[in-house]
PDB file of N, CA and C in Angstrom:
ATOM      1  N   UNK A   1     -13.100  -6.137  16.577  1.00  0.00           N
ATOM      2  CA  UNK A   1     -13.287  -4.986  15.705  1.00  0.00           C
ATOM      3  C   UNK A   1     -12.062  -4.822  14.812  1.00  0.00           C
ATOM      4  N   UNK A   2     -12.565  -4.267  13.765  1.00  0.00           N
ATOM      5  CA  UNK A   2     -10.953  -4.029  12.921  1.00  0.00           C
ATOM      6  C   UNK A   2     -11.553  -2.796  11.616  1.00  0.00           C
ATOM      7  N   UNK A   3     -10.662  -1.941  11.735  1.00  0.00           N
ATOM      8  CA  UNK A   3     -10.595  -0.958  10.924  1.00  0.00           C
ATOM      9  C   UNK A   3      -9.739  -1.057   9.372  1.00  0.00           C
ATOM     10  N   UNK A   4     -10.288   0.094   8.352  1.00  0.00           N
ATOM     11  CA  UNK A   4      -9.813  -0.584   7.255  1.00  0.00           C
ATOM     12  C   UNK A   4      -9.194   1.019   6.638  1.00  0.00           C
ATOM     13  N   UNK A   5      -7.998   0.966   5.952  1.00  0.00           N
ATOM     14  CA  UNK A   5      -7.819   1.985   5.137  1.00  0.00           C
ATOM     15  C   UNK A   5      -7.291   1.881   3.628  1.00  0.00           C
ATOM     16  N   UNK A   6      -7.998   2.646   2.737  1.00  0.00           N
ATOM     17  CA  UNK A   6      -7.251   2.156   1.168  1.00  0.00           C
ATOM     18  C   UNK A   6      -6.982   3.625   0.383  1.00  0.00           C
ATOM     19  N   UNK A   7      -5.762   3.125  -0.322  1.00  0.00           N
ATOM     20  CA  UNK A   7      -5.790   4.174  -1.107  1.00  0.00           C
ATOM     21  C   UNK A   7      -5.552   3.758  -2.379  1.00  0.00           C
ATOM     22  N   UNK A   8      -6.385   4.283  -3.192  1.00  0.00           N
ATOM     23  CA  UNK A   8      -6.702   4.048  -4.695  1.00  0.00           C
ATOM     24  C   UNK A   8      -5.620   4.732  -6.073  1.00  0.00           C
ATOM     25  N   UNK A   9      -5.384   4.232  -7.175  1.00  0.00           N
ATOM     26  CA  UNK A   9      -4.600   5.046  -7.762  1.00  0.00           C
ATOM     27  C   UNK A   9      -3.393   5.827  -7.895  1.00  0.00           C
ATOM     28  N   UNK A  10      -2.600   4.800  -6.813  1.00  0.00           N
ATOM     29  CA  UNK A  10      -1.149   4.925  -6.944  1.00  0.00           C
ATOM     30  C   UNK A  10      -0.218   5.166  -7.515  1.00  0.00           C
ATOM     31  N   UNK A  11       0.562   6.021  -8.074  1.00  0.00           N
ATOM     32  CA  UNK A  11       1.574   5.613  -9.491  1.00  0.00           C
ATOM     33  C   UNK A  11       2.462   4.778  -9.067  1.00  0.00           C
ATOM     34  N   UNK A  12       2.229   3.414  -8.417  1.00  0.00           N
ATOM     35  CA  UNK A  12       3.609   2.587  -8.912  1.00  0.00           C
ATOM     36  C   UNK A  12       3.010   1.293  -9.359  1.00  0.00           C
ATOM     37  N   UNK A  13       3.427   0.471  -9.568  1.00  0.00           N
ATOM     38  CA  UNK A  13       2.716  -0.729 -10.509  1.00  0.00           C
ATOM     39  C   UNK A  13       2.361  -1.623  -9.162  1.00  0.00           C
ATOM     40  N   UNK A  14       1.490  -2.621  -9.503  1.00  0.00           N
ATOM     41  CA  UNK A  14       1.231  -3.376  -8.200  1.00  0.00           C
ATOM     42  C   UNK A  14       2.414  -4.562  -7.796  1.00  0.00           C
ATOM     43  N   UNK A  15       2.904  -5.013  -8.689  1.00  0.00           N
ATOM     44  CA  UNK A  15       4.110  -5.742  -7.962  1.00  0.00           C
ATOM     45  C   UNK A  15       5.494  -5.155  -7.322  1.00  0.00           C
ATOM     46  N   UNK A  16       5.455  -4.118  -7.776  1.00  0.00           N
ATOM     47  CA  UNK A  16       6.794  -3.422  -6.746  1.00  0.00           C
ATOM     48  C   UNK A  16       5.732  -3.051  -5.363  1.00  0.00           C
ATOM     49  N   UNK A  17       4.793  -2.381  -5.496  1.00  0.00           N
ATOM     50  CA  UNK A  17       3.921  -2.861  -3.959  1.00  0.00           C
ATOM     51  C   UNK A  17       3.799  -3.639  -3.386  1.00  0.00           C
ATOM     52  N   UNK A  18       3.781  -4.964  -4.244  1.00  0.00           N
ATOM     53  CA  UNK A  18       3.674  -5.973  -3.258  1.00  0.00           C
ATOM     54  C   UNK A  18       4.814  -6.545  -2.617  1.00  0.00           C
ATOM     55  N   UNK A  19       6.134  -6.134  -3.231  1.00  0.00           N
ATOM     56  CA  UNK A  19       7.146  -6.676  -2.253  1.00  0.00           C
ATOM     57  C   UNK A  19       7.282  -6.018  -1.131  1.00  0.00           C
ATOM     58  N   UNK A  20       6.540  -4.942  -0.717  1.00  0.00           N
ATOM     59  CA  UNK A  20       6.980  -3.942   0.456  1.00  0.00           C
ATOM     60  C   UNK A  20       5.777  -4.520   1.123  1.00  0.00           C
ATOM     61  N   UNK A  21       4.517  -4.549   0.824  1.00  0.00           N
ATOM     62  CA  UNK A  21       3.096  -5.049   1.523  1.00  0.00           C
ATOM     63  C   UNK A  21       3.624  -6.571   2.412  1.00  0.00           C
ATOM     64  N   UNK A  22       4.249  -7.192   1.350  1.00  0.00           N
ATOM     65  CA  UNK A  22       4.327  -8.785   2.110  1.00  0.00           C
ATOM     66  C   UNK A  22       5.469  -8.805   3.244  1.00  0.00           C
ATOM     67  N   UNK A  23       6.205  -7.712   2.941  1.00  0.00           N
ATOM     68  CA  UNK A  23       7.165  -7.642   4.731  1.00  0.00           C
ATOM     69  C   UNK A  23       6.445  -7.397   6.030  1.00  0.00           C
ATOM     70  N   UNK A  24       5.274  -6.394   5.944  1.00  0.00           N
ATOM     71  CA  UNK A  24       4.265  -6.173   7.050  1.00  0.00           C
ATOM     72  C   UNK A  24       2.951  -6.693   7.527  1.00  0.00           C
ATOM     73  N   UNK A  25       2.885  -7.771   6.896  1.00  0.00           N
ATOM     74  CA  UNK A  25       1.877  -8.952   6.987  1.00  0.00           C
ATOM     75  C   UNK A  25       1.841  -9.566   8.043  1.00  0.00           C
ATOM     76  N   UNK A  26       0.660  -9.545   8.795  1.00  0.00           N
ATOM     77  CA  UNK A  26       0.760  -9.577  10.059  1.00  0.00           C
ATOM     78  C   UNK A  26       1.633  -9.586  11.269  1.00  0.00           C
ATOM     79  N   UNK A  27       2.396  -8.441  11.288  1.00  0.00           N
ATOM     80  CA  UNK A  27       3.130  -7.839  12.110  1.00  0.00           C
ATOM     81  C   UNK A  27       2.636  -6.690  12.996  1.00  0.00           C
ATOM     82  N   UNK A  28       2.414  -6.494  14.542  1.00  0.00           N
ATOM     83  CA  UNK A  28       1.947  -4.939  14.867  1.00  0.00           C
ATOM     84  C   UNK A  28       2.167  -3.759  13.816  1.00  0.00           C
ATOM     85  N   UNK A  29       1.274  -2.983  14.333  1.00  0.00           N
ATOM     86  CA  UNK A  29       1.298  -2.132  13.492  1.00  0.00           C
ATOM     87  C   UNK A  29       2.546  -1.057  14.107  1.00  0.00           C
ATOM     88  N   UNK A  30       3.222  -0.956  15.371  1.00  0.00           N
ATOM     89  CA  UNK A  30       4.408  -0.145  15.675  1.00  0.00           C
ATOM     90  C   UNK A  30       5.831  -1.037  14.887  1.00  0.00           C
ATOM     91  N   UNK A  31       5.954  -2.285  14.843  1.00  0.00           N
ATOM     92  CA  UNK A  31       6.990  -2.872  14.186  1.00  0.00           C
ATOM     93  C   UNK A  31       7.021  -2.580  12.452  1.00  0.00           C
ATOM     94  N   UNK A  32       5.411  -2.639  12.310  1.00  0.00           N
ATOM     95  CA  UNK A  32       5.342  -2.319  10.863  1.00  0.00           C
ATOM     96  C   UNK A  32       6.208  -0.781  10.461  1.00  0.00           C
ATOM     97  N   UNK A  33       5.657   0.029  11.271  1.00  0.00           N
ATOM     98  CA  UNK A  33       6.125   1.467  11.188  1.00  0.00           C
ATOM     99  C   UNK A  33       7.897   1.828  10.815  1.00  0.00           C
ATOM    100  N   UNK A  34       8.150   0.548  11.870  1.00  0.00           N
ATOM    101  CA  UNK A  34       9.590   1.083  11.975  1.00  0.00           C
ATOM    102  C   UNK A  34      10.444   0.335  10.885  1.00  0.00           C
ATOM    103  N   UNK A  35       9.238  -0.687  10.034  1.00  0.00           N
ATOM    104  CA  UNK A  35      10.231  -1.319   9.412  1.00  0.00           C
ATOM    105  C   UNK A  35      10.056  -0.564   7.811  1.00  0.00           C
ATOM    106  N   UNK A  36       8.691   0.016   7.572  1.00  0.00           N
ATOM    107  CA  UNK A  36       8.791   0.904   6.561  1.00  0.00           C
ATOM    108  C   UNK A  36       9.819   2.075   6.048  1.00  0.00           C
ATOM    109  N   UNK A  37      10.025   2.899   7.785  1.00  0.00           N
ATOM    110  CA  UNK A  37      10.406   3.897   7.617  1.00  0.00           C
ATOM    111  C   UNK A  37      11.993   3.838   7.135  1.00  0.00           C
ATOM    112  N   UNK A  38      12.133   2.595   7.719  1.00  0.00           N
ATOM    113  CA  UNK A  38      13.742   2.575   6.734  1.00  0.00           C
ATOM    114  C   UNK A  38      13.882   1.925   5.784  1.00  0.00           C
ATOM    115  N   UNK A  39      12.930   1.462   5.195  1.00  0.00           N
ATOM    116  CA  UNK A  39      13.042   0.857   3.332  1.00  0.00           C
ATOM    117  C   UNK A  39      13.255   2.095   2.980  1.00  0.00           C
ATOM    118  N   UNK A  40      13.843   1.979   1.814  1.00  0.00           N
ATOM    119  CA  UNK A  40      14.313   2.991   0.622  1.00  0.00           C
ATOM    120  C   UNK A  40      13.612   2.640  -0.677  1.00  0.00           C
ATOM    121  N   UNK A  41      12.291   2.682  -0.770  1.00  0.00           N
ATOM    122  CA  UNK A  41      11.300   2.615  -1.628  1.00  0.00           C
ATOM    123  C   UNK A  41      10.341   3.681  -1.362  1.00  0.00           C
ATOM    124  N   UNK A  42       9.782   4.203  -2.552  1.00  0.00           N
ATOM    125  CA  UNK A  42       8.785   4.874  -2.927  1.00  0.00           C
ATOM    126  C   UNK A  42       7.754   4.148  -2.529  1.00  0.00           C
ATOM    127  N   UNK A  43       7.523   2.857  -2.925  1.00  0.00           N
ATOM    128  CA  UNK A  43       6.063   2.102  -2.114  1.00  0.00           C
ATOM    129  C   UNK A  43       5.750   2.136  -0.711  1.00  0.00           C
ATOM    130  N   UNK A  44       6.867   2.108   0.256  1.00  0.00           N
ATOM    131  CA  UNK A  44       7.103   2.199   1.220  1.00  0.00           C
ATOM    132  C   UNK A  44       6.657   3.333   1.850  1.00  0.00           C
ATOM    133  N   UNK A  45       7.047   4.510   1.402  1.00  0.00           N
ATOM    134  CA  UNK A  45       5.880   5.729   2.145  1.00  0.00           C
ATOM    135  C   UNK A  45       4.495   5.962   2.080  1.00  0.00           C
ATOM    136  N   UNK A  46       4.117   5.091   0.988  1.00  0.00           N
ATOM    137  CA  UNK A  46       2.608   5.391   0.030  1.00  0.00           C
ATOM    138  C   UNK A  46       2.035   4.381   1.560  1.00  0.00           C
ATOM    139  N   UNK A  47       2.796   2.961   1.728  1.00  0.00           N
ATOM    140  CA  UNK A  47       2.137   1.772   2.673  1.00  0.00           C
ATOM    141  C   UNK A  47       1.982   2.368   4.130  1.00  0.00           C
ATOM    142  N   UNK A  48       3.047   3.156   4.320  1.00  0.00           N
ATOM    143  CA  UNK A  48       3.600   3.852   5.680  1.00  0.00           C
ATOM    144  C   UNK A  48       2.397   4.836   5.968  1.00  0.00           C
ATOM    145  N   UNK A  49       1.755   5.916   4.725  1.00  0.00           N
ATOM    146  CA  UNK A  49       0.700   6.359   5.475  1.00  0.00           C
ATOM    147  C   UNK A  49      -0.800   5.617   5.086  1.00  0.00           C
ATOM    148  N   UNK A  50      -0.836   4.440   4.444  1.00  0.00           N
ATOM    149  CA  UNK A  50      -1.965   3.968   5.019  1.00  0.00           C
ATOM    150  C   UNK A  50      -2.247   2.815   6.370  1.00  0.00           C
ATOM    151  N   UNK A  51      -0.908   2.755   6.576  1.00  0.00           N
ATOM    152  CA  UNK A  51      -0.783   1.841   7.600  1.00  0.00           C
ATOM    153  C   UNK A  51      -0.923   2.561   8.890  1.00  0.00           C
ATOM    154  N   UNK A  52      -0.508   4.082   8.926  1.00  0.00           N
ATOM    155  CA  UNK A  52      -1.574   5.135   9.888  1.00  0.00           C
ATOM    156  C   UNK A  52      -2.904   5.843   9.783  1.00  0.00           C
ATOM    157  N   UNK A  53      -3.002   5.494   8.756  1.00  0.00           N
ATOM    158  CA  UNK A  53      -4.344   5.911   8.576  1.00  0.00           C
ATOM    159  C   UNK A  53      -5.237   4.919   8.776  1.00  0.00           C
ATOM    160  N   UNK A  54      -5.177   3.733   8.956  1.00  0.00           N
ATOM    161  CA  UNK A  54      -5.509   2.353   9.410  1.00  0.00           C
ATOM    162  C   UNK A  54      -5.800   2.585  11.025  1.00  0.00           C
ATOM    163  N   UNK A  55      -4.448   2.731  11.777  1.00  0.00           N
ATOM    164  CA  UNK A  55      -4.504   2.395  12.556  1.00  0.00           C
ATOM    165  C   UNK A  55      -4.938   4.178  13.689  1.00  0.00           C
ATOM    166  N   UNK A  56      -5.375   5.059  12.791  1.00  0.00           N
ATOM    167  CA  UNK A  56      -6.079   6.132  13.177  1.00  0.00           C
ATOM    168  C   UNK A  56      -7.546   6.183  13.282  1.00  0.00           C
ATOM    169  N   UNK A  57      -7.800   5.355  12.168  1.00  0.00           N
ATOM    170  CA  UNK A  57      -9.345   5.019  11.815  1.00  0.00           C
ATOM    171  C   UNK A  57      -9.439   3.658  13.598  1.00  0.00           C
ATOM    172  N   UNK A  58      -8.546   3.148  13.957  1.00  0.00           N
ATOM    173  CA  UNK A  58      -9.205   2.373  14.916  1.00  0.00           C
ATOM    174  C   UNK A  58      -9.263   2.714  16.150  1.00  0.00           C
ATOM    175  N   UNK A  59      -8.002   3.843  16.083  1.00  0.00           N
ATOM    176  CA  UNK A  59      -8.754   4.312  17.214  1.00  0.00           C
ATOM    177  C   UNK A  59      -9.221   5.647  17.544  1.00  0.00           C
ATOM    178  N   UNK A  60      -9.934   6.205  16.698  1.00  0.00           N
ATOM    179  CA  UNK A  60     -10.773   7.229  16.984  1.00  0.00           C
ATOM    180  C   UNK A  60     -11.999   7.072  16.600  1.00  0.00           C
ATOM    181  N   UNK A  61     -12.064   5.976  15.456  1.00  0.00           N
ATOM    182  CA  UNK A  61     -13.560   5.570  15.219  1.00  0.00           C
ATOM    183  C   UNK A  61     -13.923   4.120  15.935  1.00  0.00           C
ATOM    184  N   UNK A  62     -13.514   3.842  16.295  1.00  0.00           N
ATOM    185  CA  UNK A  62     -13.692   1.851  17.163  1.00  0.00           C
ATOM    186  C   UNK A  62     -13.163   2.150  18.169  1.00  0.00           C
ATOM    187  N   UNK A  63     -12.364   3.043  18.787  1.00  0.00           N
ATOM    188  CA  UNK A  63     -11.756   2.898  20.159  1.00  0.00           C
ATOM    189  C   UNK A  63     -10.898   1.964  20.644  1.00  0.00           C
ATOM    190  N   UNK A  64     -10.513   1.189  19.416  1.00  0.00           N
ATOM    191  CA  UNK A  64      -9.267   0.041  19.492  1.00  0.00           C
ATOM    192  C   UNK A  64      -8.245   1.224  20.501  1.00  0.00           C
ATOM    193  N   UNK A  65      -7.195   0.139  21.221  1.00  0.00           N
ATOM    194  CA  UNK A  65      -6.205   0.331  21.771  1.00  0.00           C
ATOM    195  C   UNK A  65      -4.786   0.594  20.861  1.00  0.00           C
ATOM    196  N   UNK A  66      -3.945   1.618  20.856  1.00  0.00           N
ATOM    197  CA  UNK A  66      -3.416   1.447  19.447  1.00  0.00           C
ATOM    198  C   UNK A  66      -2.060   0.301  19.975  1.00  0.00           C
ATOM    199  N   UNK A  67      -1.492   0.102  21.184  1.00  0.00           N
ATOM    200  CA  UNK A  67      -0.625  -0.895  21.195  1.00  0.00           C
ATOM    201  C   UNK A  67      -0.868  -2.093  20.988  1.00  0.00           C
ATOM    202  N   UNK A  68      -2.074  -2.364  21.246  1.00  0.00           N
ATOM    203  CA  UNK A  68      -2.591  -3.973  20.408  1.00  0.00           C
ATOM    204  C   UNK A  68      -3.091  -4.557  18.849  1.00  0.00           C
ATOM    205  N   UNK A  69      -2.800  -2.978  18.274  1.00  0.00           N
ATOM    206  CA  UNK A  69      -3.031  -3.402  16.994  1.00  0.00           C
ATOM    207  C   UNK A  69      -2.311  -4.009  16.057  1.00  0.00           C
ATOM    208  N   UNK A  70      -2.488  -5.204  15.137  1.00  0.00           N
ATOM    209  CA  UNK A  70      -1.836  -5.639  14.282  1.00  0.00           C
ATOM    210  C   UNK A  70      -2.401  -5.499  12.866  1.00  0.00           C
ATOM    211  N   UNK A  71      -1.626  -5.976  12.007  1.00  0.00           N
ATOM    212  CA  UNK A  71      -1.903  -5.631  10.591  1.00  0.00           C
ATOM    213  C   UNK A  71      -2.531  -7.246   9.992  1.00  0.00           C
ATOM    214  N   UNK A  72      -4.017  -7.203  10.308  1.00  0.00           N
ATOM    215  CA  UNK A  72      -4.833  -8.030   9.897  1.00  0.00           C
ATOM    216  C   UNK A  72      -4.629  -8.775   8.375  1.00  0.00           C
ATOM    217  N   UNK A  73      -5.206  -7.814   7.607  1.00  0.00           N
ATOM    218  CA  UNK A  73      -4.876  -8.033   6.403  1.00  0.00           C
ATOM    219  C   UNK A  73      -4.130  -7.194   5.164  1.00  0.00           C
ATOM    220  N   UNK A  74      -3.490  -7.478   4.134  1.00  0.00           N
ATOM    221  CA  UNK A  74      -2.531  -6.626   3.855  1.00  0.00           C
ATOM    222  C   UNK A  74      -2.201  -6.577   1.970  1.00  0.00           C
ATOM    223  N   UNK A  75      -3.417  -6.193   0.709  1.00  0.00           N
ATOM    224  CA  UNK A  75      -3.010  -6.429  -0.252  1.00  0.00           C
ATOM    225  C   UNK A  75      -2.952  -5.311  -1.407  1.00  0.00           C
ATOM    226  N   UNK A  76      -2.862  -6.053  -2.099  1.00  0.00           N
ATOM    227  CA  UNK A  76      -2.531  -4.697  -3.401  1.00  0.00           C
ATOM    228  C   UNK A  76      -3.180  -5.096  -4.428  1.00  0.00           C
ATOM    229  N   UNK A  77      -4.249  -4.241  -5.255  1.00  0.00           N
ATOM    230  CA  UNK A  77      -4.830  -5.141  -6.236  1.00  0.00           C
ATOM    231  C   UNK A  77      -4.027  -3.503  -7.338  1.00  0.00           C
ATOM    232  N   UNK A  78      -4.427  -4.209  -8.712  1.00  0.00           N
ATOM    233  CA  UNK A  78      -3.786  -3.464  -9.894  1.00  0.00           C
ATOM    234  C   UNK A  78      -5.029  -2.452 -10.145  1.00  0.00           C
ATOM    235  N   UNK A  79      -4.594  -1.080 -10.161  1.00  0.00           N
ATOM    236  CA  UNK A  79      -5.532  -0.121 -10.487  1.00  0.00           C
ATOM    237  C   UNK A  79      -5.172   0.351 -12.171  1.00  0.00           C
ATOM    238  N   UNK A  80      -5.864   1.378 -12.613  1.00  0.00           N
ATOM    239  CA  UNK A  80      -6.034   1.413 -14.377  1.00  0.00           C
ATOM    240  C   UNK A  80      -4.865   1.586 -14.770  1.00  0.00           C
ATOM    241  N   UNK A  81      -4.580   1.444 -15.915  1.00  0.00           N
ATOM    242  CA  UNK A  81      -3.541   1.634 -16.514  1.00  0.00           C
ATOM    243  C   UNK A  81      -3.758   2.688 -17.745  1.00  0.00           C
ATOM    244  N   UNK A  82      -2.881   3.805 -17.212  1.00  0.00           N
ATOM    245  CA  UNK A  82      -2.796   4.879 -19.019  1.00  0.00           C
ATOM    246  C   UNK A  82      -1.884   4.594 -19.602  1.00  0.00           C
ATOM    247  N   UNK A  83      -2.220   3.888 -20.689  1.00  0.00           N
ATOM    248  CA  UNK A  83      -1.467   3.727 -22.117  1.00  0.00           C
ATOM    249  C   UNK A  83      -0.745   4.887 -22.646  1.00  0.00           C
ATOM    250  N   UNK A  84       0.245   4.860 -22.780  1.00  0.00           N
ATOM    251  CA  UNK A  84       0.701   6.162 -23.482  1.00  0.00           C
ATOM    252  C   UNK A  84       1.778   5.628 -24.582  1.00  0.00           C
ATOM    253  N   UNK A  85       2.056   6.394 -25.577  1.00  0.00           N
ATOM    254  CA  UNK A  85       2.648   5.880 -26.810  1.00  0.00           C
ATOM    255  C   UNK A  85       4.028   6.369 -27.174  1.00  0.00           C
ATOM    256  N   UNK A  86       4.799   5.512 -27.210  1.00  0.00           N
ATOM    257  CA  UNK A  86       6.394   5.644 -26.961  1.00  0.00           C
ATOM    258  C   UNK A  86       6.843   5.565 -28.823  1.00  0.00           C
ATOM    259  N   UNK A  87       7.524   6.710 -29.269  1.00  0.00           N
ATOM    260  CA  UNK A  87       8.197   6.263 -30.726  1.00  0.00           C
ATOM    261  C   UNK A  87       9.093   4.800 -30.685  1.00  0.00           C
ATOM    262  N   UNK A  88       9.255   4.089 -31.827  1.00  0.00           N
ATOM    263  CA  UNK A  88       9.871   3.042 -31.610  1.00  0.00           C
ATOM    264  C   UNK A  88      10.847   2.863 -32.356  1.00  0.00           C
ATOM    265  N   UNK A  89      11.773   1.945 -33.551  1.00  0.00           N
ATOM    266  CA  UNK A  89      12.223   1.985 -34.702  1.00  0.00           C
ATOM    267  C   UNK A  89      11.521   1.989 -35.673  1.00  0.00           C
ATOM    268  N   UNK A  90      12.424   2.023 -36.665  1.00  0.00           N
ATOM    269  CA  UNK A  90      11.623   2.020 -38.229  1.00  0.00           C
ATOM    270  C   UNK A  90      10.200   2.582 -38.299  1.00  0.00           C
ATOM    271  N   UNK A  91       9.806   3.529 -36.841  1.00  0.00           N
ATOM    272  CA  UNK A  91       8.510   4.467 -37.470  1.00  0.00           C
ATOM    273  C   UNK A  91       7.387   3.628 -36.803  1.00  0.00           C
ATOM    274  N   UNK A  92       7.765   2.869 -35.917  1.00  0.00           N
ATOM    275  CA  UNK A  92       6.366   2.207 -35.311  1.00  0.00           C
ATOM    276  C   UNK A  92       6.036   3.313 -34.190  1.00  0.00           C
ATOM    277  N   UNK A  93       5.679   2.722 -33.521  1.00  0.00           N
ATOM    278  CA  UNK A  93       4.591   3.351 -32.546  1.00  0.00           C
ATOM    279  C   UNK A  93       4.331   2.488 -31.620  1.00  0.00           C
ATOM    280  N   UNK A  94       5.149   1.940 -30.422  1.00  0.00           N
ATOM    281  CA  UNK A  94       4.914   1.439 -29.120  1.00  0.00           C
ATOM    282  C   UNK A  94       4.065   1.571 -28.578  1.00  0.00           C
ATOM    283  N   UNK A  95       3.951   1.188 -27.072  1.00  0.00           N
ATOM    284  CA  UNK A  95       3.599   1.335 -26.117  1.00  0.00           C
ATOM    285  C   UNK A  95       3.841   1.591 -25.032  1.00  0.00           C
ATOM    286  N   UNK A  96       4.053   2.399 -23.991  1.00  0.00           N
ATOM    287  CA  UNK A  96       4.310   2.703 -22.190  1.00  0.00           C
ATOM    288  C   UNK A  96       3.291   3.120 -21.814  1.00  0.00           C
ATOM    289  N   UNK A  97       2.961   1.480 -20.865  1.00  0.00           N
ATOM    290  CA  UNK A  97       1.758   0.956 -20.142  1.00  0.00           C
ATOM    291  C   UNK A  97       2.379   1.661 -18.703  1.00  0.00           C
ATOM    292  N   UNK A  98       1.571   2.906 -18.341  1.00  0.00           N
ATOM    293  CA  UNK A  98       1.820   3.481 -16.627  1.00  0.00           C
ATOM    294  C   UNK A  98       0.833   2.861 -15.903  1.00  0.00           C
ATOM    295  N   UNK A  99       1.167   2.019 -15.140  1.00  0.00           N
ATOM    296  CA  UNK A  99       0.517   1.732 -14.134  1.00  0.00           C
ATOM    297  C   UNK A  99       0.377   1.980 -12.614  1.00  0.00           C
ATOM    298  N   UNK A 100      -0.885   1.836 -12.119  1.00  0.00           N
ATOM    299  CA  UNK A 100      -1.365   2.466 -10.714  1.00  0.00           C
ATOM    300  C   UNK A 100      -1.776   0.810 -10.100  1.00  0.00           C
ATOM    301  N   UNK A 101      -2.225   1.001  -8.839  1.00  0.00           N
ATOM    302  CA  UNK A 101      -2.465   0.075  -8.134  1.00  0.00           C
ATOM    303  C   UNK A 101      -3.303   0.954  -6.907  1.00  0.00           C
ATOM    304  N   UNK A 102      -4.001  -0.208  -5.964  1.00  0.00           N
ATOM    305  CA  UNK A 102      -5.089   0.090  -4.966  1.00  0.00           C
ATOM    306  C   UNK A 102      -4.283  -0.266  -3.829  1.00  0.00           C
ATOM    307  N   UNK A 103      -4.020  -0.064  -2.815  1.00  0.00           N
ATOM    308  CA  UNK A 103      -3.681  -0.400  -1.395  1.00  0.00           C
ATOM    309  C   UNK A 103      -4.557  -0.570  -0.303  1.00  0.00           C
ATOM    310  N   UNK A 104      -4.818  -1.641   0.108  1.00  0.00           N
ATOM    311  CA  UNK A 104      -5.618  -1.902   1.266  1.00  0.00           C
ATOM    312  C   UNK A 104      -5.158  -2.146   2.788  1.00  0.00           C
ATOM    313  N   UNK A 105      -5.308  -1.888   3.434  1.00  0.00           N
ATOM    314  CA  UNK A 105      -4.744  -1.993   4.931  1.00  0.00           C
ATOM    315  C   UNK A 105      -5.666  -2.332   5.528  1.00  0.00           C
ATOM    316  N   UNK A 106      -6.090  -3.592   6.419  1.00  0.00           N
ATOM    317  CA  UNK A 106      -6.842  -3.912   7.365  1.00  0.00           C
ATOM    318  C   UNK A 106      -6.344  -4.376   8.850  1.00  0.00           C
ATOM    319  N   UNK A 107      -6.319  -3.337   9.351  1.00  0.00           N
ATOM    320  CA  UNK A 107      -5.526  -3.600  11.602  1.00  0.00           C
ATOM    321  C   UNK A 107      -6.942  -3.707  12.429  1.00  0.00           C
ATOM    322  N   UNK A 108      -6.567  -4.835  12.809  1.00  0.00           N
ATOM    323  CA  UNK A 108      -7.391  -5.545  14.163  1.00  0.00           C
ATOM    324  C   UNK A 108      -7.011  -5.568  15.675  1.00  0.00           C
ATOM    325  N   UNK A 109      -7.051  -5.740  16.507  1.00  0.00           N
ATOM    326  CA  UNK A 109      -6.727  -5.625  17.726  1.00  0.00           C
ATOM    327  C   UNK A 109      -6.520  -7.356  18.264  1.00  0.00           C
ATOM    328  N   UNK A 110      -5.315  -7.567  18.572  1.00  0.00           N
ATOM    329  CA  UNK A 110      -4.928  -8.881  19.188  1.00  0.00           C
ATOM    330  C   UNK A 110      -5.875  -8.997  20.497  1.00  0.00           C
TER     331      UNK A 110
END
């Protein structure tokens, strides 16, 4: 059995997510915990509560054991981007692309 949690629409871009996602890649989910909680990233708390909310969904809805759970699967896809328009020189008119991203968490039971 394996439980799944995502959260959609993030404000941080998907590659600063993904350097925090690929440290907890298949690691338990209690090692994962402890290794979030002391990064000093903003991605890092966003991963930290879906990585309990993962492993809440398994065991109150599947009845997984929570000391045997590990972090199955682990990615970040790029969510929308609002364009917003930055002054530039000589009178142009830029661009600042804000981007969001999706977080997925999937914990299985060893």
């Amino acid at each position: 059995m394996e439980a799944k949690a995502i959260v959609k629409n993030v404000r941080i871009s998907a590659d600063k997510t993904r350097l925090v996602v690929d440290l907890i890649r298949g690691k338990s989910v209690s090692e994962a915990m402890s290794i979030l909680k002391n990064m000093n990233k903003k991605a890092a708390r966003v991963v930290e509560k879906v990585v309990a909310s993962a492993a809440a969904n398994a065991v109150n809805n599947n009845g997984l054991n929570n000391e045997k759970l590990y972090i199955k699967q682990a990615y970040v896809n790029e969510g929308p981007v609002m364009k917003r328009m930055i002054f530039d020189s000589r009178g142009h008119v830029g661009r600042n692309d804000r981007r969001t991203s999706h977080v997925t968490i999937v914990v299985s039971e060893k």
